[in-house]
N, C-alpha and C. Protein backbone atom coordinates (compact mmCIF):
# COMPACT_ATOMS: atom_id res chain seq x y z
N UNK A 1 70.43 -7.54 134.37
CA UNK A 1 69.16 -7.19 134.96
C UNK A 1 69.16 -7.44 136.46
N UNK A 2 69.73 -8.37 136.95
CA UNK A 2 69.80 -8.75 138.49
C UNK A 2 70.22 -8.20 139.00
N UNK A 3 71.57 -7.54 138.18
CA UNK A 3 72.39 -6.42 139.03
C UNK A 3 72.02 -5.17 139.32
N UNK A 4 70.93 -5.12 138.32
CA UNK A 4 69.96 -3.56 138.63
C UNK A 4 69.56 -3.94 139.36
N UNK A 5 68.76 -4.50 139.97
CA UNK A 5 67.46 -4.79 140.89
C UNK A 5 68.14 -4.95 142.16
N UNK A 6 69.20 -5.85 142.08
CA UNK A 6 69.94 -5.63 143.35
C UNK A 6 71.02 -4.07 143.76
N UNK A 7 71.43 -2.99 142.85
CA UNK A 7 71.80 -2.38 143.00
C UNK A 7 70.50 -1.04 143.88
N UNK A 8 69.49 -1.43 142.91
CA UNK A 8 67.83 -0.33 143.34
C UNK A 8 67.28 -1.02 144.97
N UNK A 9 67.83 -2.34 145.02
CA UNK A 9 67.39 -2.53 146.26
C UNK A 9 68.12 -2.45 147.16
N UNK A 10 69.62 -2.20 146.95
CA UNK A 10 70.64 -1.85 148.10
C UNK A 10 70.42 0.64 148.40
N UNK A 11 70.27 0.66 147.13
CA UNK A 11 69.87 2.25 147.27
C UNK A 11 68.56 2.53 148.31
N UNK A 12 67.29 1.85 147.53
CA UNK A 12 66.50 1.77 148.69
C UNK A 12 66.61 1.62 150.34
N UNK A 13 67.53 0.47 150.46
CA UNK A 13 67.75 -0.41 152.18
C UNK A 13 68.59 1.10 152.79
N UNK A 14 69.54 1.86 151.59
CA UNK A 14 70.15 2.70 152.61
C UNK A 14 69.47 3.53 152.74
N UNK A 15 68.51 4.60 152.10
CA UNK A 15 67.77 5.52 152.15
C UNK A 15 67.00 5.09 153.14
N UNK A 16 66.27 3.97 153.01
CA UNK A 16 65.10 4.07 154.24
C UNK A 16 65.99 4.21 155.27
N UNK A 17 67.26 3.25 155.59
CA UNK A 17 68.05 3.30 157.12
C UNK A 17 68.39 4.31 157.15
N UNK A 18 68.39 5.47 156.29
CA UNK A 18 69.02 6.57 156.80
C UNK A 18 67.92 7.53 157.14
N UNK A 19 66.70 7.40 156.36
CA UNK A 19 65.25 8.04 156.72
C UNK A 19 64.49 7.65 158.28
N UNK A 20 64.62 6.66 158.36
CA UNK A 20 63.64 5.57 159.02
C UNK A 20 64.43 5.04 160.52
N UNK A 21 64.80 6.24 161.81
CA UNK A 21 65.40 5.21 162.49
C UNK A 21 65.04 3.77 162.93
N UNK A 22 66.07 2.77 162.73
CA UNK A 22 65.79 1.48 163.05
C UNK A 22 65.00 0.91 164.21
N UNK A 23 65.09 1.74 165.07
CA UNK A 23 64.51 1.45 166.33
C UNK A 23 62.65 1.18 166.17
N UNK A 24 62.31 2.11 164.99
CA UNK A 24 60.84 2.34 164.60
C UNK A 24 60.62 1.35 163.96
N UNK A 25 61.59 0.41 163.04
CA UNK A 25 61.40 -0.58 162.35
C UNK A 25 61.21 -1.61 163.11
N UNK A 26 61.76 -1.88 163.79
CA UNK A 26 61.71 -3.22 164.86
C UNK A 26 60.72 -3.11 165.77
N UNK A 27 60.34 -2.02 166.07
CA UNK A 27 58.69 -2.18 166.67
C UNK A 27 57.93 -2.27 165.72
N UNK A 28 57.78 -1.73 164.55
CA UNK A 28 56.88 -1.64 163.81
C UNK A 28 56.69 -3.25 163.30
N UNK A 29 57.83 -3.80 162.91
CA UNK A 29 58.09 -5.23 162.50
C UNK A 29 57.29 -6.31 163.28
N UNK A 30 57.85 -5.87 165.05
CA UNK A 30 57.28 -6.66 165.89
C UNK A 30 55.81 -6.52 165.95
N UNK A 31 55.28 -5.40 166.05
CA UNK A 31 53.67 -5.65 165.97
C UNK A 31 52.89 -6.40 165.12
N UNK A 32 53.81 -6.12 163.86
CA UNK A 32 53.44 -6.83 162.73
C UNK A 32 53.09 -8.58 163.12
N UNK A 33 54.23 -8.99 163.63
CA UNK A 33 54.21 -10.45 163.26
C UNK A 33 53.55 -10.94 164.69
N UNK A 34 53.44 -10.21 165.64
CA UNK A 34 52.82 -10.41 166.44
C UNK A 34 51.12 -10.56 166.46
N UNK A 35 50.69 -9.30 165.40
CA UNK A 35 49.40 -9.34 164.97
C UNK A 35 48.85 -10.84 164.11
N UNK A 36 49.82 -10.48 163.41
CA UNK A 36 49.65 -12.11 162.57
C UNK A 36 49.67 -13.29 163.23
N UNK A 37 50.82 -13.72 164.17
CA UNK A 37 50.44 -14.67 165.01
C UNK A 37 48.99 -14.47 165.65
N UNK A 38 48.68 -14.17 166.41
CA UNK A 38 47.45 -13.73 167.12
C UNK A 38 46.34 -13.97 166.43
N UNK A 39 46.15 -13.14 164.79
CA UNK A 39 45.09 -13.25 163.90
C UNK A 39 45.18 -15.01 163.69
N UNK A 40 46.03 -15.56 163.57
CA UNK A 40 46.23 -16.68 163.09
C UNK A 40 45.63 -17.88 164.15
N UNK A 41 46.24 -17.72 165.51
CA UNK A 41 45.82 -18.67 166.52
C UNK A 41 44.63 -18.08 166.72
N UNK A 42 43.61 -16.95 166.95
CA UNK A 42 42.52 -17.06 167.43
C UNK A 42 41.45 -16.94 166.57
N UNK A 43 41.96 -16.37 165.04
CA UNK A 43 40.79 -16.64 163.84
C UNK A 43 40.90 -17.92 163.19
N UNK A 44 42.10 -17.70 162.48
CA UNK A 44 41.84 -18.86 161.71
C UNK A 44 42.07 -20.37 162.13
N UNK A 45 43.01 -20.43 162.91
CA UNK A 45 43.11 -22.09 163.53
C UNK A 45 41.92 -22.76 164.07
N UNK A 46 40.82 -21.98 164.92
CA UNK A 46 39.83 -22.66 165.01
C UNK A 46 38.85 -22.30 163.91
N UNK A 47 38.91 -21.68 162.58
CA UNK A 47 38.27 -21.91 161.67
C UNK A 47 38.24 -23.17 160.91
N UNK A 48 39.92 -23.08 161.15
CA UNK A 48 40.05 -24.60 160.16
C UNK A 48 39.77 -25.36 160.66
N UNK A 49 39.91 -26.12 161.95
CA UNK A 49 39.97 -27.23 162.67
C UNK A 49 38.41 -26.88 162.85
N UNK A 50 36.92 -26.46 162.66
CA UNK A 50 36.11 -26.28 162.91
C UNK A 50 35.79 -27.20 161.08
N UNK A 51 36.48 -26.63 160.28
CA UNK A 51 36.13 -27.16 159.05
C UNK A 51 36.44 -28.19 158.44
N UNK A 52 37.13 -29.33 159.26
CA UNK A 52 37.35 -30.52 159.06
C UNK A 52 36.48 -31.25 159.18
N UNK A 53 35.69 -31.91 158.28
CA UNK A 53 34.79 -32.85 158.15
C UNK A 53 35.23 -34.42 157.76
N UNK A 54 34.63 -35.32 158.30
CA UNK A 54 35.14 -37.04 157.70
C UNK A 54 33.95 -37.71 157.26
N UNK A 55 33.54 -38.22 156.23
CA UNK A 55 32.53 -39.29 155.83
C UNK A 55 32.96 -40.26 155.55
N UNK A 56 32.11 -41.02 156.11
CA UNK A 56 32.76 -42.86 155.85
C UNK A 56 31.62 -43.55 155.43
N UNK A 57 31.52 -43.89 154.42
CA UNK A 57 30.20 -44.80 153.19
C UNK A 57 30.83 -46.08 153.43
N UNK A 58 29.68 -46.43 152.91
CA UNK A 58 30.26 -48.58 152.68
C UNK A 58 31.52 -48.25 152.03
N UNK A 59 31.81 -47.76 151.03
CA UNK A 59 32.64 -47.94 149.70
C UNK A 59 33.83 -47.05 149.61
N UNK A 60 33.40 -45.68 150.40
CA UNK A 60 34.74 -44.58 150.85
C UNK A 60 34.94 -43.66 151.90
N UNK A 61 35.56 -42.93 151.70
CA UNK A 61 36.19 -42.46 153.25
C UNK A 61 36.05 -40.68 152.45
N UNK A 62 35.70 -39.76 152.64
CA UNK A 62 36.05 -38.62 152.50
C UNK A 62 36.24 -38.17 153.34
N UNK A 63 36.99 -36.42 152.68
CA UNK A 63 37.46 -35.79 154.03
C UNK A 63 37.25 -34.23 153.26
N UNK A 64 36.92 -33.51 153.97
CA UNK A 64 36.58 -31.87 153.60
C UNK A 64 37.26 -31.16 154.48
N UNK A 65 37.73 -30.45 153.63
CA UNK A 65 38.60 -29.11 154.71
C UNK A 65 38.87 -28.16 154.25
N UNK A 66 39.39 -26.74 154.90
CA UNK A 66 39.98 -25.55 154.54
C UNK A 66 38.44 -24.46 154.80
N UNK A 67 39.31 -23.13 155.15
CA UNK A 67 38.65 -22.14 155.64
C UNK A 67 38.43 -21.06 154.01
N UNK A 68 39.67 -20.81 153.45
CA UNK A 68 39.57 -19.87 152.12
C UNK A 68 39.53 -20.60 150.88
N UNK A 69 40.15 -21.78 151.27
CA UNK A 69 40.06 -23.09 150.01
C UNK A 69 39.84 -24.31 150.14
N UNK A 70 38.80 -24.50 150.04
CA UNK A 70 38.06 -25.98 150.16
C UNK A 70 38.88 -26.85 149.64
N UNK A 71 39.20 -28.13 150.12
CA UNK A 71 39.55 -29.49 149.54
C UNK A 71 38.78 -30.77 149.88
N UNK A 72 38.69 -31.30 148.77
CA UNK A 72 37.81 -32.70 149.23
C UNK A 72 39.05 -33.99 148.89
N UNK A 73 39.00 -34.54 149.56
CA UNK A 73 39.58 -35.64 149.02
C UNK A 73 38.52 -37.43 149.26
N UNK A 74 38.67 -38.09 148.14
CA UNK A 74 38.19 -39.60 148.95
C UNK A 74 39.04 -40.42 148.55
N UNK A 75 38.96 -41.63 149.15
CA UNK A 75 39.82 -43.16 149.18
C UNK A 75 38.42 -44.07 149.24
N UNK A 76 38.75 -44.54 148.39
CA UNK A 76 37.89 -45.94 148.20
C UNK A 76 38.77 -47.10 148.89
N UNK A 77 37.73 -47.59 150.31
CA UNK A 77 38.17 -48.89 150.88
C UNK A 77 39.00 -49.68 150.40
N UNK A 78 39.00 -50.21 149.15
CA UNK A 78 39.33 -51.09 148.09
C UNK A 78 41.07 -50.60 147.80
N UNK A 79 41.01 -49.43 147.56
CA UNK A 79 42.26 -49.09 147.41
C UNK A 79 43.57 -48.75 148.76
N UNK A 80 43.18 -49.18 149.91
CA UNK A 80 43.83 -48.84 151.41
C UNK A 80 45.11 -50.00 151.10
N UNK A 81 46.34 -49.37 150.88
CA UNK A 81 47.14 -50.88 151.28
C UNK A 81 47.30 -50.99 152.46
N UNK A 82 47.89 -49.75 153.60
CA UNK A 82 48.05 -50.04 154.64
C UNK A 82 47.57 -48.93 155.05
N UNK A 83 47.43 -49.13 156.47
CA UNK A 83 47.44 -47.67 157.56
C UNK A 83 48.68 -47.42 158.46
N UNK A 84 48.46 -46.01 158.73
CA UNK A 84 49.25 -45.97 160.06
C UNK A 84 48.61 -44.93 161.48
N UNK A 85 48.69 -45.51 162.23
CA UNK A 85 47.93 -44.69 163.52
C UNK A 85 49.31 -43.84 164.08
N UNK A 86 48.97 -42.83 164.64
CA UNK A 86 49.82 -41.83 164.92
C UNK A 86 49.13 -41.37 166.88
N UNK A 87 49.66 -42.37 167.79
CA UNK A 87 48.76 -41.50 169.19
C UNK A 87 49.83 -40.80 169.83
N UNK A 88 48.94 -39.67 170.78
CA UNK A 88 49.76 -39.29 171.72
C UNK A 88 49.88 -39.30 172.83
N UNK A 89 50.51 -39.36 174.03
CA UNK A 89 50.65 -40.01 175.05
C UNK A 89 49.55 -39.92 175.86
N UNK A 90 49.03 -39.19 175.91
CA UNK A 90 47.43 -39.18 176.71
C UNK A 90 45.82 -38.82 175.65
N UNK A 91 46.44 -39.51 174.75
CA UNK A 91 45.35 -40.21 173.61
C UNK A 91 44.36 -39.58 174.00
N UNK A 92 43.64 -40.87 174.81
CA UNK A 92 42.85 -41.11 175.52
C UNK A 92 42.02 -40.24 175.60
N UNK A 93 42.00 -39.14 176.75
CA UNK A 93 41.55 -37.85 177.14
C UNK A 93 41.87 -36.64 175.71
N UNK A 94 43.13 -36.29 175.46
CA UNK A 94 42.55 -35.51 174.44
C UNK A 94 42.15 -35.89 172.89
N UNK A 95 41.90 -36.92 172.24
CA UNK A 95 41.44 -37.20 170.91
C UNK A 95 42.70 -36.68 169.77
N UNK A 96 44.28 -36.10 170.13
CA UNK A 96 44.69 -36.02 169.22
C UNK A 96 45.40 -37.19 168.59
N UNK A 97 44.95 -37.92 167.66
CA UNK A 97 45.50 -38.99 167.19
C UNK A 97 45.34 -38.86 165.90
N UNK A 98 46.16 -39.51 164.58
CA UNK A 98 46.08 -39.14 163.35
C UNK A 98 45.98 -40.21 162.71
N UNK A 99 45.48 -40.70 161.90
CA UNK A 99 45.23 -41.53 160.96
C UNK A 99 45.73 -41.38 159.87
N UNK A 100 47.01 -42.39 158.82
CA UNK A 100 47.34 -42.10 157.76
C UNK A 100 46.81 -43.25 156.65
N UNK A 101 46.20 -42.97 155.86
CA UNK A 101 45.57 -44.00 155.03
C UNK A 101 46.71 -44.07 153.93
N UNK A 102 47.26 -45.25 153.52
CA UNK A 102 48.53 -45.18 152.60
C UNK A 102 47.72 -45.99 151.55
N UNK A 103 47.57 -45.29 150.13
CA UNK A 103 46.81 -45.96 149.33
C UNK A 103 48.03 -46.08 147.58
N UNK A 104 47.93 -46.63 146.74
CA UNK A 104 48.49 -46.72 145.62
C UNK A 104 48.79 -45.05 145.39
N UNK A 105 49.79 -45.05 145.17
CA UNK A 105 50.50 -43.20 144.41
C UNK A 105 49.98 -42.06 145.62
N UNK A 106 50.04 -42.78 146.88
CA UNK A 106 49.78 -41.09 147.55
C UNK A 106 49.60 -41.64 149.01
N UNK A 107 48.76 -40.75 149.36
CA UNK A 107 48.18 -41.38 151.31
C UNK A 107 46.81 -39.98 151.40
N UNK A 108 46.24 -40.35 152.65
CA UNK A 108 45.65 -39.45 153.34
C UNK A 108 46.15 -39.48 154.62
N UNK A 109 46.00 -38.40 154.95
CA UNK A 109 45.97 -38.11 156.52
C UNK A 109 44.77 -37.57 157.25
N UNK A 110 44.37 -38.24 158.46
CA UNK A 110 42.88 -37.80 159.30
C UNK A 110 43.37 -37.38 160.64
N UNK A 111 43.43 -36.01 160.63
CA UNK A 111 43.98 -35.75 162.18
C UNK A 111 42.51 -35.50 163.32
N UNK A 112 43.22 -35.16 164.38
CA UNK A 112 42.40 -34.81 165.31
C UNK A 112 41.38 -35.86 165.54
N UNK A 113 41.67 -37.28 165.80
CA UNK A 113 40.35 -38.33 165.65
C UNK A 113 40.37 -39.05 167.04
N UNK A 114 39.72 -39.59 167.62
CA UNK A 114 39.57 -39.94 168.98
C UNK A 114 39.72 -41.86 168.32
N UNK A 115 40.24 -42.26 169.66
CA UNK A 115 40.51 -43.93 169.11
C UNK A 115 39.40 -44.37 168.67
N UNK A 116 37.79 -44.19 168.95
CA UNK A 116 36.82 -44.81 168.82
C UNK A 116 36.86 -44.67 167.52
N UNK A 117 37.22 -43.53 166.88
CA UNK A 117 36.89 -43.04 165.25
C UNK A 117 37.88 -43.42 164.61
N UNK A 118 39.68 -43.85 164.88
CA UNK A 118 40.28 -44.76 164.56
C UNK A 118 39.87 -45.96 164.63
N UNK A 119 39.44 -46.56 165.47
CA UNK A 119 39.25 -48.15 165.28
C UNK A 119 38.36 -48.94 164.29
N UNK A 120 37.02 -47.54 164.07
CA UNK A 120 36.11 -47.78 163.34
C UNK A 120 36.66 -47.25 162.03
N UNK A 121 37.20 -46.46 161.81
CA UNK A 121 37.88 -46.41 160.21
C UNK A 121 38.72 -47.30 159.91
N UNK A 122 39.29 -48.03 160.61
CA UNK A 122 40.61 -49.06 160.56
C UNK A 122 39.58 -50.60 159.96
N UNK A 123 38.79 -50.67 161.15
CA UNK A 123 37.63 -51.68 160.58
C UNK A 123 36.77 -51.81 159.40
N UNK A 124 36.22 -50.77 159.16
CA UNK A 124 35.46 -50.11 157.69
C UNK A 124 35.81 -50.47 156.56
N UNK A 125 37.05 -49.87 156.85
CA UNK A 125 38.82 -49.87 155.04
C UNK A 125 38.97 -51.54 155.10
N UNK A 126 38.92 -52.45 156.14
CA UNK A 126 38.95 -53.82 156.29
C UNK A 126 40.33 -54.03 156.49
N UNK A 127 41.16 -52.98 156.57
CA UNK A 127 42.74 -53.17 156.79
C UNK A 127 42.29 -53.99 158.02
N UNK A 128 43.84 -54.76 158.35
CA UNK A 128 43.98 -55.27 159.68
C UNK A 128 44.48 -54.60 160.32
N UNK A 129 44.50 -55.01 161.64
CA UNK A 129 45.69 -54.77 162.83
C UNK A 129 44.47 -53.45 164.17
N UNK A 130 43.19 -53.45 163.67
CA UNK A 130 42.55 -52.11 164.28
C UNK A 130 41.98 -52.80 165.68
N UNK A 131 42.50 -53.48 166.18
CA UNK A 131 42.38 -54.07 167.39
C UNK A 131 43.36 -54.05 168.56
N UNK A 132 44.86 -54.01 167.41
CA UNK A 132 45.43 -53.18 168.97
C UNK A 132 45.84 -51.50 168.92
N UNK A 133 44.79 -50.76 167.86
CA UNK A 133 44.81 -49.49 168.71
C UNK A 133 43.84 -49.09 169.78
C-alpha cells in the first residue's frame, strides 16, 4: 500500500513539474507563507497576547488563554513546590519576564508579567526567595 501512494505521488510531482513551470511555484509558495506570516504577526499574536488573563485568590492562581481554544488552568498555593523567574535584560522597562510555577506532576508558566506582578505572585504562593527578584 505505501508503495502505491508513493508511486501516485511521484506520478503526480512529475506531471505537475512538467505542467506547472517551477518558477510559478516558488512565487506562488512564497506569497503563501509570506501571507501566513503576516496573518499571524498582525492578527493573531496580538489576539492571543490580548487574551491572556491571570487571577490570583487567597487559595489559587489561574490563568486563561487562547484566541480559537480557550484554556484555563489553576494551581492552588498549597501545591507550589518551587518557582522559577525567567527576566530579561531590560526587565524593567519592558515587562517581559516569565514566571514558572513548578507544582507536583507538571508546572505553569506566566509570561509577559512585569516584576511588580512577579513579586506579588511569588509572595501570595508563600514560596520564598520573592525578594531578590
Amino acid at each position: 500500500m505505501r508503495a502505491v501512494i508513493v508511486i501516485v505521488s511521484l506520478v503526480l510531482i512529475g506531471i505537475i513539474y512538467h505542467y506547472i513551470p517551477m518558477q510559478n511555484v516558488v512565487i506562488a509558495s512564497s506569497l503563501v507563507i509570506i501571507t501566513a506570516a503576516l496573518i499571524a504577526v498582525l492578527i493573531y499574536l496580538p489576539l492571543y497576547l490580548s487574551s491572556i488573563k491571570y487571577t490570583v485568590t487567597d487559595t489559587e492562581i489561574i490563568k486563561s488563554s487562547g484566541v480559537f481554544l480557550k484554556f484555563n488552568q489553576s494551581i492552588k498555593h498549597s501545591s507550589i513546590q518551587y518557582t522559577t523567574v525567567i527576566k530579561t535584560p531590560m526587565s524593567d522597562k519592558t515587562g517581559i519576564n516569565m514566571l514558572i510555577l513548578h507544582v507536583f506532576g507538571g508546572q505553569m508558566s506566566l509570561p509577559f508579567l512585569d516584576l511588580s506582578a512577579v513579586r506579588e505572585i511569588i509572595l501570595l504562593s508563600g514560596s520564598t526567595g520573592g525578594e531578590d527578584v
